[in-house]
N, C-alpha and C. Protein backbone atom coordinates (compact mmCIF):
# COMPACT_ATOMS: atom_id res chain seq x y z
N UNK A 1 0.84 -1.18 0.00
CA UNK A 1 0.00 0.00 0.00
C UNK A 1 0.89 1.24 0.00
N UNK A 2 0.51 1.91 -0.62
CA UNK A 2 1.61 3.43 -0.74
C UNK A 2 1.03 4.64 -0.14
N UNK A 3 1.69 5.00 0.44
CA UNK A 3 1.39 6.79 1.69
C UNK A 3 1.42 7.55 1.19
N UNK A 4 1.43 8.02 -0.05
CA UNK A 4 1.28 9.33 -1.17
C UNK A 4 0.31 9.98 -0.77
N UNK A 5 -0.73 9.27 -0.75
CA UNK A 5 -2.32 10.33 -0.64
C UNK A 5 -2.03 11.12 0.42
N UNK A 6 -1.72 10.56 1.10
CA UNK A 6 -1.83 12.20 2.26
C UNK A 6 -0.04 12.43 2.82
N UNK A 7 0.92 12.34 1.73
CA UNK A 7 2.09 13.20 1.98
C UNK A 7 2.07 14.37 1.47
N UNK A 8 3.20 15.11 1.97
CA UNK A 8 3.39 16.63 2.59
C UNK A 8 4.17 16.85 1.62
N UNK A 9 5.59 16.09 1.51
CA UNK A 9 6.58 16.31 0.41
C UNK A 9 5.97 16.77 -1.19
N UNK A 10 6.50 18.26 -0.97
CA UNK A 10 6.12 18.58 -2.69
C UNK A 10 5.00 18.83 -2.83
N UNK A 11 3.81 19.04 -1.35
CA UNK A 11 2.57 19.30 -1.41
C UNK A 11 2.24 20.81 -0.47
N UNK A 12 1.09 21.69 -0.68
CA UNK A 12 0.55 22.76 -0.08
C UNK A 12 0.81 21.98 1.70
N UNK A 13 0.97 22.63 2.42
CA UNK A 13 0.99 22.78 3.54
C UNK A 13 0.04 23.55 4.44
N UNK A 14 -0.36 23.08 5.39
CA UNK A 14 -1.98 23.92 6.07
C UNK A 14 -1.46 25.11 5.83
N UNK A 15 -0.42 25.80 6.36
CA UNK A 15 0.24 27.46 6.30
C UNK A 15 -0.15 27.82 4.83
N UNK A 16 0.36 27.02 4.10
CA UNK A 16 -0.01 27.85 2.36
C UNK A 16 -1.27 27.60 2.18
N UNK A 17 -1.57 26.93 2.97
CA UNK A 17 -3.43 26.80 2.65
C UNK A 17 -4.11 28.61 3.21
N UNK A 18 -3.76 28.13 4.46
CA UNK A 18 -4.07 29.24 4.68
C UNK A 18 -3.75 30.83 4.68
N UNK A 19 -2.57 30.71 3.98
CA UNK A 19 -2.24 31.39 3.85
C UNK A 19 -2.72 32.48 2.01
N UNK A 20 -3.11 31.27 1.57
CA UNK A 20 -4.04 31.70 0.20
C UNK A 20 -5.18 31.95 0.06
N UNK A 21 -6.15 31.25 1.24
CA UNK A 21 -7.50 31.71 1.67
C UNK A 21 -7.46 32.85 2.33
N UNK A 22 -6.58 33.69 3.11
CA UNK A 22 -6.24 35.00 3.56
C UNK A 22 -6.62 36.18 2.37
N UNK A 23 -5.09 35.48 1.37
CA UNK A 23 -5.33 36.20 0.05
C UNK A 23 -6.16 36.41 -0.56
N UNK A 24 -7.18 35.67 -0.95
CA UNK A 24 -8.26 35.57 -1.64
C UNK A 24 -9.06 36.15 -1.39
N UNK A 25 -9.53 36.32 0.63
CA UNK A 25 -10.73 36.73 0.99
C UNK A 25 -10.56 38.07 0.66
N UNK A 26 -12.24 38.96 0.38
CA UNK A 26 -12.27 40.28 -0.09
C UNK A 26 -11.80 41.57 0.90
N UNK A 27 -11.73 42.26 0.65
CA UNK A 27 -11.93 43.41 2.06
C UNK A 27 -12.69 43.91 2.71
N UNK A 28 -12.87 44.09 3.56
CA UNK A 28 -13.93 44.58 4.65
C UNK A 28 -14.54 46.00 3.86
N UNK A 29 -15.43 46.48 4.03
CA UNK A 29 -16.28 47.35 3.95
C UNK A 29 -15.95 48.05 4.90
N UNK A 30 -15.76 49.38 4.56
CA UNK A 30 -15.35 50.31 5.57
C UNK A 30 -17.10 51.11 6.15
N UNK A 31 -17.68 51.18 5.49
CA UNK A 31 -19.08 51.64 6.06
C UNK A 31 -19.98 51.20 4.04
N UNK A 32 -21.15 51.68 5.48
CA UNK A 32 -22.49 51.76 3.29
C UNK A 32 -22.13 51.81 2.27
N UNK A 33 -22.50 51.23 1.40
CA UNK A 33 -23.74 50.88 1.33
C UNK A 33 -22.41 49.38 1.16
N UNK A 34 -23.51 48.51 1.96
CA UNK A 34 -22.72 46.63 2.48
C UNK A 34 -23.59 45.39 1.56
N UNK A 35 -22.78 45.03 1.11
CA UNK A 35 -23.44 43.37 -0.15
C UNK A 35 -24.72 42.64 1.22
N UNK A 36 -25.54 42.08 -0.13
CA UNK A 36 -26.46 41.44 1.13
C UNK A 36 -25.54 40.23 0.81
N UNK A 37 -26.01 39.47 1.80
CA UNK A 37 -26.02 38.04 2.11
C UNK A 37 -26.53 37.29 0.65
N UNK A 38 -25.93 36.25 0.03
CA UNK A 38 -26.64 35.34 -0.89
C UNK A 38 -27.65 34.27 -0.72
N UNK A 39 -27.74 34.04 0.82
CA UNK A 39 -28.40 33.12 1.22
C UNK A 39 -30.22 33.80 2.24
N UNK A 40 -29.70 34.55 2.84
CA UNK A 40 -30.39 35.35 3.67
C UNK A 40 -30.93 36.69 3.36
N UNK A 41 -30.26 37.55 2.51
CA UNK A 41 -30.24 38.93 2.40
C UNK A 41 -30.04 39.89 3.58
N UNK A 42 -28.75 39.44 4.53
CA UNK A 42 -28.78 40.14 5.35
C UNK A 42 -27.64 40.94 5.18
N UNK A 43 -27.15 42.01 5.75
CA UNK A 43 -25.97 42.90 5.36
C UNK A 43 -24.94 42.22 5.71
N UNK A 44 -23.87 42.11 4.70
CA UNK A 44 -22.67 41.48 4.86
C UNK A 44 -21.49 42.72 5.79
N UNK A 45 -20.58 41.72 5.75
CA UNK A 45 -19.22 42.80 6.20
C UNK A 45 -18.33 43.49 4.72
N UNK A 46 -18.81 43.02 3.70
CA UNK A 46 -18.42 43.25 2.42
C UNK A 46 -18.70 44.52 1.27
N UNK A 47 -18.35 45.17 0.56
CA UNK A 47 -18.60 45.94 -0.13
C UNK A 47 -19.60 46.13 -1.27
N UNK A 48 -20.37 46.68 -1.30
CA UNK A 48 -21.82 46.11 -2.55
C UNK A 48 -21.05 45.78 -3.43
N UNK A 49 -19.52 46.68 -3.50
CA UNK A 49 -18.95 46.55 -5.10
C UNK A 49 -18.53 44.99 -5.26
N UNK A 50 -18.14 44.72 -4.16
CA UNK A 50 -17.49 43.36 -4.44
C UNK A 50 -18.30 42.20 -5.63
N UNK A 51 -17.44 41.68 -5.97
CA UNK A 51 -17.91 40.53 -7.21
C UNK A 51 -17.91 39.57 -6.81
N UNK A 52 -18.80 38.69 -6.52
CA UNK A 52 -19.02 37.24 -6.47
C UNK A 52 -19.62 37.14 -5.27
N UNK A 53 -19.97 36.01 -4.93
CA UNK A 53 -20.75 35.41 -3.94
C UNK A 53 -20.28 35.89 -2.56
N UNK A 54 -21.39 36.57 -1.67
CA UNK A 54 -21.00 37.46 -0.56
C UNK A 54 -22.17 36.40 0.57
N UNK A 55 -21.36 36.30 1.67
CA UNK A 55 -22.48 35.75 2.70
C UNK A 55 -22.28 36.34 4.14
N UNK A 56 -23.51 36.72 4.65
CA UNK A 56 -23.33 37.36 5.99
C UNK A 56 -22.16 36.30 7.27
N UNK A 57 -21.80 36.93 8.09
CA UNK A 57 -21.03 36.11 9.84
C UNK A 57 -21.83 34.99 9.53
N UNK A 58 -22.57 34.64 9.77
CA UNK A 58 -23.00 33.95 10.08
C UNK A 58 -23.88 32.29 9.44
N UNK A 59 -23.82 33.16 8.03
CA UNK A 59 -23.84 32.06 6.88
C UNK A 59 -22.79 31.24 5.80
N UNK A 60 -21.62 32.44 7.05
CA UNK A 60 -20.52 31.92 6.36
C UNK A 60 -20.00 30.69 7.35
N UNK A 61 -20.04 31.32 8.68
CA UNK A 61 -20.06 30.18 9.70
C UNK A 61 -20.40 28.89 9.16
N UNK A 62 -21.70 28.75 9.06
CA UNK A 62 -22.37 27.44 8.61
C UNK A 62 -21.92 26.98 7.63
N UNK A 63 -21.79 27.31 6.30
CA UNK A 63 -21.22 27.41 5.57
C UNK A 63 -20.08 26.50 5.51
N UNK A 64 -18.84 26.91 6.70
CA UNK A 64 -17.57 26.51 6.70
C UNK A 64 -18.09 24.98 7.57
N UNK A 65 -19.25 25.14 8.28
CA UNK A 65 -19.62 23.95 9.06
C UNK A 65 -19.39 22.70 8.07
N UNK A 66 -20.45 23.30 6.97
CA UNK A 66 -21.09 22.32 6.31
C UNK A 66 -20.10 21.48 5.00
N UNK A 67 -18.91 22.64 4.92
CA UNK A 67 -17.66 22.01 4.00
C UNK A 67 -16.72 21.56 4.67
N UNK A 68 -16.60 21.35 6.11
CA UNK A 68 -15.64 20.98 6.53
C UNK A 68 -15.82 19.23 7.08
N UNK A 69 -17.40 18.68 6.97
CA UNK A 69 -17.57 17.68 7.38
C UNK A 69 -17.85 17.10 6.26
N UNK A 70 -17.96 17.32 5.43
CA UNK A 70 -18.25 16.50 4.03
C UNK A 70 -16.82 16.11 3.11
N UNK A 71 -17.00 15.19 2.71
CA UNK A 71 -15.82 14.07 2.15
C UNK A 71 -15.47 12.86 2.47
């Protein structure tokens, strides 16, 4: 049986993981007018301008619930 599937050597590391999900995420909204929520329509922490899929605290919470137990 071979240990590849889950070696490290030559692979992302939690740090570059997270360290690219840092990158990625948008910027805070400094005040009004704030993106709704995609799920809820509630005011995000996000900028209306922002592009792509915006979800309030709290649907993002769940959210991370619901991708982190599946696989």
């Amino acid at each position: 049986m071979e240990d590849s599937y889950c070696s490290t050597t030559g692979g992302a590391t939690g740090r570059d993981v997270a360290h690219d999900a840092a990158a990625a995420a948008p910027a805070k909204a400094d005040g009004p007018p704030f993106a709704e929520c995609a799920l809820c329509r509630e005011p995000t922490e996000y900028p209306e301008s922002y592009k792509g899929v915006t979800l309030c605290p709290v649907c993002e919470w769940q959210e991370a619930q619901r991708t982190a137990c599946s696989g």
